[in-house]
PDB file of N, CA and C in Angstrom:
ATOM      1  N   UNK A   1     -21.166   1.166  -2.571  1.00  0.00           N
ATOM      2  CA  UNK A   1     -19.969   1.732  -1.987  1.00  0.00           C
ATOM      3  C   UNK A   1     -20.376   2.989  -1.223  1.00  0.00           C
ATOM      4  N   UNK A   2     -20.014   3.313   0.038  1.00  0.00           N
ATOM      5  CA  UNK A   2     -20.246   4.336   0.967  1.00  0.00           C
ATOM      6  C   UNK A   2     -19.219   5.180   1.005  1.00  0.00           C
ATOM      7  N   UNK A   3     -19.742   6.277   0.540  1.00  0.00           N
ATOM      8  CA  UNK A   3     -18.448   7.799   0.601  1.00  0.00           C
ATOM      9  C   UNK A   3     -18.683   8.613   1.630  1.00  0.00           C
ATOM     10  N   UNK A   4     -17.668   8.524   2.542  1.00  0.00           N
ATOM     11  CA  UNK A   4     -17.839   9.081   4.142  1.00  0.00           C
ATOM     12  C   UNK A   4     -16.506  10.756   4.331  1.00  0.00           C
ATOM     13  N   UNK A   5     -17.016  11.688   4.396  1.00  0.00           N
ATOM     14  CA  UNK A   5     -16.124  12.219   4.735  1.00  0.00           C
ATOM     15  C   UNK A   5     -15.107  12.296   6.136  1.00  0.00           C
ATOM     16  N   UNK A   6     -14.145  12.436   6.777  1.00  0.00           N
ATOM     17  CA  UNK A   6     -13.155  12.303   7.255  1.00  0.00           C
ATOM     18  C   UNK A   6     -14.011  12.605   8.835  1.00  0.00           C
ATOM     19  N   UNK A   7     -14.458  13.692   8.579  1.00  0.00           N
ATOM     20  CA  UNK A   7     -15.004  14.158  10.346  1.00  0.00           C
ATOM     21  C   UNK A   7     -16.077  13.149  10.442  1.00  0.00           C
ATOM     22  N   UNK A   8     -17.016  12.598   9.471  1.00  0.00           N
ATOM     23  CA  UNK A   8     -17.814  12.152   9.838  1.00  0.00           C
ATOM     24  C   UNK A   8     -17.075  10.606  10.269  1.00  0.00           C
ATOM     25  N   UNK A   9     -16.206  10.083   8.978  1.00  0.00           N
ATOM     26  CA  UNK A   9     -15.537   8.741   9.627  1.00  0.00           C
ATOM     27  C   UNK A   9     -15.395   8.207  11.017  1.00  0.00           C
ATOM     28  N   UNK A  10     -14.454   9.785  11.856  1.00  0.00           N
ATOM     29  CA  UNK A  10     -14.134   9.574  12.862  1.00  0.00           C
ATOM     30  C   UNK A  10     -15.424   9.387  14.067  1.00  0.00           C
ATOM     31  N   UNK A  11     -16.455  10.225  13.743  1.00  0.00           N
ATOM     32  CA  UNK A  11     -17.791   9.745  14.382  1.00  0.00           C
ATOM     33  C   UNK A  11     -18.005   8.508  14.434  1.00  0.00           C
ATOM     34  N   UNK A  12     -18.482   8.239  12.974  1.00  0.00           N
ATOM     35  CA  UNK A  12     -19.398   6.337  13.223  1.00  0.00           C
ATOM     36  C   UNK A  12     -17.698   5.127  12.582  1.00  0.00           C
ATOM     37  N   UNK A  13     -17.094   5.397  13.275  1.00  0.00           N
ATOM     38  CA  UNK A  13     -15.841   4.463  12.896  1.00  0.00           C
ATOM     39  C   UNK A  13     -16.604   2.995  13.097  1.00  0.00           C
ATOM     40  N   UNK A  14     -16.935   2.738  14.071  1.00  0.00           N
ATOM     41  CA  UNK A  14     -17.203   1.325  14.675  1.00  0.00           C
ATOM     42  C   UNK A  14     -18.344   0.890  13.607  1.00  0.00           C
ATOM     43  N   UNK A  15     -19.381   2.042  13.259  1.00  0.00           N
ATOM     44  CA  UNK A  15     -20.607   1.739  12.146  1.00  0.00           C
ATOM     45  C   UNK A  15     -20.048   0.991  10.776  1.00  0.00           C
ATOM     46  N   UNK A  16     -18.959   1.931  10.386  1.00  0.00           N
ATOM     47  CA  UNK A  16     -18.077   1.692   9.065  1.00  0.00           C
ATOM     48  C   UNK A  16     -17.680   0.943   9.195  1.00  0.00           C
ATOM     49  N   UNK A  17     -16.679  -0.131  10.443  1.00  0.00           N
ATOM     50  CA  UNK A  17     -15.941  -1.020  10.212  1.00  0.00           C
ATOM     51  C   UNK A  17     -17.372  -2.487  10.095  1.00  0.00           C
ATOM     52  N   UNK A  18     -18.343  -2.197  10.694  1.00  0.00           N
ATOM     53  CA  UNK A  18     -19.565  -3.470  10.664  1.00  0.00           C
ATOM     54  C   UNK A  18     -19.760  -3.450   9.270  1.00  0.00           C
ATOM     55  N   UNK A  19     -19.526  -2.090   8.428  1.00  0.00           N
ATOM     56  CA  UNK A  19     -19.754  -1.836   6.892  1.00  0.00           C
ATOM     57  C   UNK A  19     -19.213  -3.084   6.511  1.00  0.00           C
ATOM     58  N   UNK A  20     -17.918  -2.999   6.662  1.00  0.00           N
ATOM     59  CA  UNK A  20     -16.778  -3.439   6.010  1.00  0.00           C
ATOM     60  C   UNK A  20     -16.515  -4.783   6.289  1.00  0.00           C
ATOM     61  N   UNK A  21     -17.034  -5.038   7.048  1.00  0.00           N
ATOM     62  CA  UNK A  21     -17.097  -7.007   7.114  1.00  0.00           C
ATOM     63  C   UNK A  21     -18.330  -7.196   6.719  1.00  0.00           C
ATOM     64  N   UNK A  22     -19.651  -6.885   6.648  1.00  0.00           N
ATOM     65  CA  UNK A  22     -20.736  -7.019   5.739  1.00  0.00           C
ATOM     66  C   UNK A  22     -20.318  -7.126   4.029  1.00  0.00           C
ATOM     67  N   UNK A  23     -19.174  -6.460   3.843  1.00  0.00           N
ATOM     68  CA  UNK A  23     -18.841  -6.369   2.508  1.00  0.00           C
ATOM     69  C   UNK A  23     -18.945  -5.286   2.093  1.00  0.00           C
ATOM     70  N   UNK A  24     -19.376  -4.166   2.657  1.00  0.00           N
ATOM     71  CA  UNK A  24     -18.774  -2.842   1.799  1.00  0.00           C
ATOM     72  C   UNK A  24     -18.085  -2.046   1.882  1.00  0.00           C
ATOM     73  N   UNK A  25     -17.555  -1.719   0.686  1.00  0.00           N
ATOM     74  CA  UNK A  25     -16.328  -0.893   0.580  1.00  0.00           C
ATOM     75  C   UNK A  25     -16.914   0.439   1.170  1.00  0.00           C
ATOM     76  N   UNK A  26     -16.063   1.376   1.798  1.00  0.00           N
ATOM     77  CA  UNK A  26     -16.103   2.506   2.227  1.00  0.00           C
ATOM     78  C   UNK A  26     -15.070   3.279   2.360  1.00  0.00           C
ATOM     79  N   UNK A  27     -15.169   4.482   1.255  1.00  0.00           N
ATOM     80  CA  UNK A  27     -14.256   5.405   0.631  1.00  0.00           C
ATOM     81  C   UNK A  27     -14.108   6.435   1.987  1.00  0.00           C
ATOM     82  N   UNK A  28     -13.220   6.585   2.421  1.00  0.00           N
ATOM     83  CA  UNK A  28     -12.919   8.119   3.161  1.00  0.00           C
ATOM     84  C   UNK A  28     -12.493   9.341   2.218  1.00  0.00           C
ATOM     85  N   UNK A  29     -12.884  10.457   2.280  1.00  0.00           N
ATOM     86  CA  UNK A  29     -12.684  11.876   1.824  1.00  0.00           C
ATOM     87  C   UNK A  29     -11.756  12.650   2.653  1.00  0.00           C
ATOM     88  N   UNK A  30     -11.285  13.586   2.465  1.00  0.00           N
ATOM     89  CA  UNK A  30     -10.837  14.631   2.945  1.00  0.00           C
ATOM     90  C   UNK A  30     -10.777  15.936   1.914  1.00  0.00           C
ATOM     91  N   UNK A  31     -11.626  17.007   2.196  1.00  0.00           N
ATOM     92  CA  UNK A  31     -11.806  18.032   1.572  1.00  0.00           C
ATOM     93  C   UNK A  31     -12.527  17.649  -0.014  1.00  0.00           C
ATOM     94  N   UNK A  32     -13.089  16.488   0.022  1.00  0.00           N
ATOM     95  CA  UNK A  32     -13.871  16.325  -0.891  1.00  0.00           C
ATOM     96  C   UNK A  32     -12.822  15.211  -2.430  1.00  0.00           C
ATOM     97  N   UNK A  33     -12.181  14.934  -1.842  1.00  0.00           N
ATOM     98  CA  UNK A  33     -11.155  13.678  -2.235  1.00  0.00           C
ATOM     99  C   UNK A  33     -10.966  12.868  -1.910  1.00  0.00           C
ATOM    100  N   UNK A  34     -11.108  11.298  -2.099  1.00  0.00           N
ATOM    101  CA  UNK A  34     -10.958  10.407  -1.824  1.00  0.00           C
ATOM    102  C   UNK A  34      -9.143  10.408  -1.266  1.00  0.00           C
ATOM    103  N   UNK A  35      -9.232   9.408   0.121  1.00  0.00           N
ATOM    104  CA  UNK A  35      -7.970   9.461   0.262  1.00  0.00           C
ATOM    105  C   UNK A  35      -7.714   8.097   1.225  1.00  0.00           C
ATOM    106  N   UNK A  36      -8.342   7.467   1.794  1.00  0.00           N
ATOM    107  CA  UNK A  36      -8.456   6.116   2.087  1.00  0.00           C
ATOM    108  C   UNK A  36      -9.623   5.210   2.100  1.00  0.00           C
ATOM    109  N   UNK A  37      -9.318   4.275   1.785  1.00  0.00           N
ATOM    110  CA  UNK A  37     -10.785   3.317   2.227  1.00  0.00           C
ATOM    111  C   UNK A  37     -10.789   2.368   3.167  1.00  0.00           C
ATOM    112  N   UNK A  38     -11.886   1.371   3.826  1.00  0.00           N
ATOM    113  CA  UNK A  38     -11.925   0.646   4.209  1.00  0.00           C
ATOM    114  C   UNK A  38     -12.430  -0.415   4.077  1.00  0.00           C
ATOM    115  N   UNK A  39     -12.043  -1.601   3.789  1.00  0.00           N
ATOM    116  CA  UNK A  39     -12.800  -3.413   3.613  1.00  0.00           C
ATOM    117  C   UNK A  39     -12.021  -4.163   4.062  1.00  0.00           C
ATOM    118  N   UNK A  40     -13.056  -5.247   4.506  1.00  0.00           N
ATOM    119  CA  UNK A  40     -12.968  -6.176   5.492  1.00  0.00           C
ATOM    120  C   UNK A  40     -11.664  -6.724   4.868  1.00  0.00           C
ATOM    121  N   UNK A  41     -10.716  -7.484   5.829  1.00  0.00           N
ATOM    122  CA  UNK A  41      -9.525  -8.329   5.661  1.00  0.00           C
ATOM    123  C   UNK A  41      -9.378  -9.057   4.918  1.00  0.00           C
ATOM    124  N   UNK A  42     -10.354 -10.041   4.458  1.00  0.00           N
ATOM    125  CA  UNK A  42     -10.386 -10.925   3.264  1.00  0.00           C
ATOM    126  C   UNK A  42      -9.936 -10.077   2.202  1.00  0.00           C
ATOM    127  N   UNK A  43     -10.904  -9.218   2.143  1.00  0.00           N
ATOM    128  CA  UNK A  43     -10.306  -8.150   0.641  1.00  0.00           C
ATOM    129  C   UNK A  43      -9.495  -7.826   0.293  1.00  0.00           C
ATOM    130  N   UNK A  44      -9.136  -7.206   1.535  1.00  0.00           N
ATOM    131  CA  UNK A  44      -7.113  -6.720   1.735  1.00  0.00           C
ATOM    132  C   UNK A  44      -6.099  -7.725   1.243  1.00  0.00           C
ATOM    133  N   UNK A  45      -6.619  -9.009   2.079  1.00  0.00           N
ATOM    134  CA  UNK A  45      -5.524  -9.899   1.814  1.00  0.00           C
ATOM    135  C   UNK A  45      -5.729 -10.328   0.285  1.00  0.00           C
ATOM    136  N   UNK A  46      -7.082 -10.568  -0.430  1.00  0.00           N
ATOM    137  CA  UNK A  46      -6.988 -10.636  -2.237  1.00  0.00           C
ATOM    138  C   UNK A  46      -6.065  -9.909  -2.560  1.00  0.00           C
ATOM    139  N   UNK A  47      -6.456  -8.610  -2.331  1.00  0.00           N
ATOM    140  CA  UNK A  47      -5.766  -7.266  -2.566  1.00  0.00           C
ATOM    141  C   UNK A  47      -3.960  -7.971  -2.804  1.00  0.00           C
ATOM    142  N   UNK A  48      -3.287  -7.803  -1.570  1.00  0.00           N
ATOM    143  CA  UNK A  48      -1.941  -8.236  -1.554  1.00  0.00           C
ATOM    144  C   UNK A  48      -1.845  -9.333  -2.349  1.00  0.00           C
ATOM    145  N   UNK A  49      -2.456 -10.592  -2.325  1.00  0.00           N
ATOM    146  CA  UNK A  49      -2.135 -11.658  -2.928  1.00  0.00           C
ATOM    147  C   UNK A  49      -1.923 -11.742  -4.622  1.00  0.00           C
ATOM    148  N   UNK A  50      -2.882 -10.347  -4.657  1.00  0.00           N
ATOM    149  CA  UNK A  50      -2.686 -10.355  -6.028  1.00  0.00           C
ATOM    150  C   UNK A  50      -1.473  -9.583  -6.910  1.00  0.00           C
ATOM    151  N   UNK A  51      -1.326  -8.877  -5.957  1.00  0.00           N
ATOM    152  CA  UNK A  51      -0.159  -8.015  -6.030  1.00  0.00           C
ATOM    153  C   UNK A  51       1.399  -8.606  -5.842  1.00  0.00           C
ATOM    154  N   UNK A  52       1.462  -9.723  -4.431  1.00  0.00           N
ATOM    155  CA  UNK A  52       2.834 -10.272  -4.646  1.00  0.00           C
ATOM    156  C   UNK A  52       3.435 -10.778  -5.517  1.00  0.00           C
ATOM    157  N   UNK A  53       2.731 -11.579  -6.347  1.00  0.00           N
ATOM    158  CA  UNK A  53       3.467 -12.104  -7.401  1.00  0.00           C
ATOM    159  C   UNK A  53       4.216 -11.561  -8.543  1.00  0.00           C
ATOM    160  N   UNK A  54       3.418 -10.706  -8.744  1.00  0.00           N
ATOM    161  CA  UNK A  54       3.854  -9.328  -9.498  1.00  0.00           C
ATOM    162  C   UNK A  54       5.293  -8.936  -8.683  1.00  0.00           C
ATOM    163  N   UNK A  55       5.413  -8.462  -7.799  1.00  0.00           N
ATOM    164  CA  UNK A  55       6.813  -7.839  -7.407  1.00  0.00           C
ATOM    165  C   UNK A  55       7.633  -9.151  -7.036  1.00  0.00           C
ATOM    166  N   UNK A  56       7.194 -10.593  -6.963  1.00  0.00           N
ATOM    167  CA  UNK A  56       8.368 -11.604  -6.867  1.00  0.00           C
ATOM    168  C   UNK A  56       8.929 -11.823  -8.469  1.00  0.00           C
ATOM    169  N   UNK A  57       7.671 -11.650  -9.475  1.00  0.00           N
ATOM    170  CA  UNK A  57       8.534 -12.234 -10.594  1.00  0.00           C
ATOM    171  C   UNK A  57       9.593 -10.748 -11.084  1.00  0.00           C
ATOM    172  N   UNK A  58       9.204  -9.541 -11.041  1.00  0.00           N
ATOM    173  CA  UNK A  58       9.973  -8.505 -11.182  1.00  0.00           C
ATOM    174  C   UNK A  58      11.472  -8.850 -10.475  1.00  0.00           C
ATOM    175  N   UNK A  59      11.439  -8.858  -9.391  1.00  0.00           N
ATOM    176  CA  UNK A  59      12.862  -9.023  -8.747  1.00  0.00           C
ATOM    177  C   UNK A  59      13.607 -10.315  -8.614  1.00  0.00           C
ATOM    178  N   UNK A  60      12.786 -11.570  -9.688  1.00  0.00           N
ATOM    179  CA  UNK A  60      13.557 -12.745  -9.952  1.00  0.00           C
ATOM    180  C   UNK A  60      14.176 -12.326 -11.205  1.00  0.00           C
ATOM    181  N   UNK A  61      13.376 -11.387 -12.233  1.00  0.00           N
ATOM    182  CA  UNK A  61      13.508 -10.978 -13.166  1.00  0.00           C
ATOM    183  C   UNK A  61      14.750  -9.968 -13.528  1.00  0.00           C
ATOM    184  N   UNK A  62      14.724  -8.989 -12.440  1.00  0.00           N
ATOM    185  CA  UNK A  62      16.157  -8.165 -12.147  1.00  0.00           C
ATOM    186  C   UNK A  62      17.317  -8.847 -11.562  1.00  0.00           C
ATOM    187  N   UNK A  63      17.250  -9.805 -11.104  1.00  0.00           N
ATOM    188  CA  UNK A  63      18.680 -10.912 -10.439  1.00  0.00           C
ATOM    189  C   UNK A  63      18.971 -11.608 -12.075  1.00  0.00           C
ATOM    190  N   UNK A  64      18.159 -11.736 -12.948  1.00  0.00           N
ATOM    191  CA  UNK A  64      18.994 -12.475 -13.722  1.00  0.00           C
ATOM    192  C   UNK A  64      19.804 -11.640 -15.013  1.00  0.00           C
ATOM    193  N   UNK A  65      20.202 -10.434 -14.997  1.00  0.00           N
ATOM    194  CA  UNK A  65      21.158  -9.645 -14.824  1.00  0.00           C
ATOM    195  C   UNK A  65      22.639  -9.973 -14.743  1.00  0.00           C
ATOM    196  N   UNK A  66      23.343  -9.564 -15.624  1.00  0.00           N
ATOM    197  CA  UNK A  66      24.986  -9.870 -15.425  1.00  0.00           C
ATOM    198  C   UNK A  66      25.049  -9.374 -14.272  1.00  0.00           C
ATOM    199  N   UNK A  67      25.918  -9.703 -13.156  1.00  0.00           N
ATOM    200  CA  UNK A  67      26.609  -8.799 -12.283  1.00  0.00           C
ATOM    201  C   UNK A  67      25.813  -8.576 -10.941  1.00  0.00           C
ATOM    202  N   UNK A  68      24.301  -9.630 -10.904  1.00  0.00           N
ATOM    203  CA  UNK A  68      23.315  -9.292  -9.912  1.00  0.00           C
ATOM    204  C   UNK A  68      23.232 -10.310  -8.721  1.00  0.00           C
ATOM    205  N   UNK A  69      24.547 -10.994  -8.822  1.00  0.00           N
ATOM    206  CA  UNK A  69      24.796 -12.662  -8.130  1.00  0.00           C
ATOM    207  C   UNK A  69      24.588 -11.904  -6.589  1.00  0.00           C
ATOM    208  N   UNK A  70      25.159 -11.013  -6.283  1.00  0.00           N
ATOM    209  CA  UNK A  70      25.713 -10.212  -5.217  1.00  0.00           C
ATOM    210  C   UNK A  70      25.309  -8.703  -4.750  1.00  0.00           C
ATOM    211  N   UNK A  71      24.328  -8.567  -4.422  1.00  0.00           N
ATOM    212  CA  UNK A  71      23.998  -6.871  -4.332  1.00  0.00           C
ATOM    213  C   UNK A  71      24.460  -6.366  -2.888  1.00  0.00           C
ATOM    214  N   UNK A  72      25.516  -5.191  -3.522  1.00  0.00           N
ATOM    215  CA  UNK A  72      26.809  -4.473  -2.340  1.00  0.00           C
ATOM    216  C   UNK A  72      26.201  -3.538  -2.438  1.00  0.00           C
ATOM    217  N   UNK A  73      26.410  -2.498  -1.040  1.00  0.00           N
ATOM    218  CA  UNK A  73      26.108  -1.222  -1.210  1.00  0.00           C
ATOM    219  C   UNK A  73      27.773  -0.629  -1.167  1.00  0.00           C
ATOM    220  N   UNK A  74      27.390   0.087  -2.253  1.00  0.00           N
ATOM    221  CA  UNK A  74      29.194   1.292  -2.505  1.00  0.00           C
ATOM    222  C   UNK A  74      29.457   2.094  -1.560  1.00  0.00           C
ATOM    223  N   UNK A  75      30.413   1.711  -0.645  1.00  0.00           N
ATOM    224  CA  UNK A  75      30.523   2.362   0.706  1.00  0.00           C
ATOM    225  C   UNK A  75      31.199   3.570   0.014  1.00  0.00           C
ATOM    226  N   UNK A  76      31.724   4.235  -0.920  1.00  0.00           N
ATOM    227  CA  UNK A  76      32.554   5.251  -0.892  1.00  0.00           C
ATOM    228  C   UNK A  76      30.782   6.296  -0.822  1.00  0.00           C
ATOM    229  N   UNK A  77      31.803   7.342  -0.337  1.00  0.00           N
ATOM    230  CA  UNK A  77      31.095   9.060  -0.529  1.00  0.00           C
ATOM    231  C   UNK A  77      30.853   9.035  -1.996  1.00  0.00           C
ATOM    232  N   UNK A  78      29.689   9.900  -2.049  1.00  0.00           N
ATOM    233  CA  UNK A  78      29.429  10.336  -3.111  1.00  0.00           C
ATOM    234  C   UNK A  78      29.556  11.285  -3.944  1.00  0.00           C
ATOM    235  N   UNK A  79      30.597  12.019  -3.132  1.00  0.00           N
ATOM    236  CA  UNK A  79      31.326  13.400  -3.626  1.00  0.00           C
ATOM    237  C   UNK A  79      32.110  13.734  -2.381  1.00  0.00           C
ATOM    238  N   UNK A  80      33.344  14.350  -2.557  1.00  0.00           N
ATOM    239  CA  UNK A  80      33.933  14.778  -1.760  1.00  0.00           C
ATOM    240  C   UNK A  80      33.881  16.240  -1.094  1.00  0.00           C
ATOM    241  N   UNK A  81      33.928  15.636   0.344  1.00  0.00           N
ATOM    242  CA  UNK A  81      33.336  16.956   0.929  1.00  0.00           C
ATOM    243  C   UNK A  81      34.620  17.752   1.775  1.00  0.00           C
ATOM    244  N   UNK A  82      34.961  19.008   1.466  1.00  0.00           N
ATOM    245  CA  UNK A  82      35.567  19.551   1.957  1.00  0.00           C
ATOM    246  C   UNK A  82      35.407  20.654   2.487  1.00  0.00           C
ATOM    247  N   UNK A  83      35.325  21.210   4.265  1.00  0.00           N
ATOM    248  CA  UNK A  83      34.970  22.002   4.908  1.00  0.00           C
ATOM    249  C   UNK A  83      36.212  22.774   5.208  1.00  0.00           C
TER     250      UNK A  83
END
């Protein structure tokens, strides 16, 4: 795994992204903290794939709920405002 700080990222961007379809991960820093990375698309998309299912069964899971046939938004105010 390659830990690149932020100024340098923006230098060899094009180097890092050849990283990253070779297969390696590459951490960006800022001020000495990790704060984004980069890998190739395949990864990403594991990444998500593994993750959707998780938030489909959650929100099949919250519809089966009394009262969840129908989700309204409550048009009234939320306090009354008087100027």
């Amino acid at each position: 795994m390659l830990t690149i700080n932020l100024k340098d990222a923006k230098a060899r961007f094009s180097s890092m992204v050849n990283e990253a379809i070779n297969g390696e991960f590459v951490t960006i820093t800022r001020h000495g903290k990790p704060v984004a990375a980069l890998v190739s698309v395949e990864v990403a998309e594991a990444a998500r794939m593994a993750i959707e299912p998780k938030r489909a069964r959650l929100v099949a899971y919250l519809r089966t709920f009394p009262g969840c046939e129908v989700f309204e938004r409550n048009s009234a105010p939320s306090r009354d405002m008087e100027w």
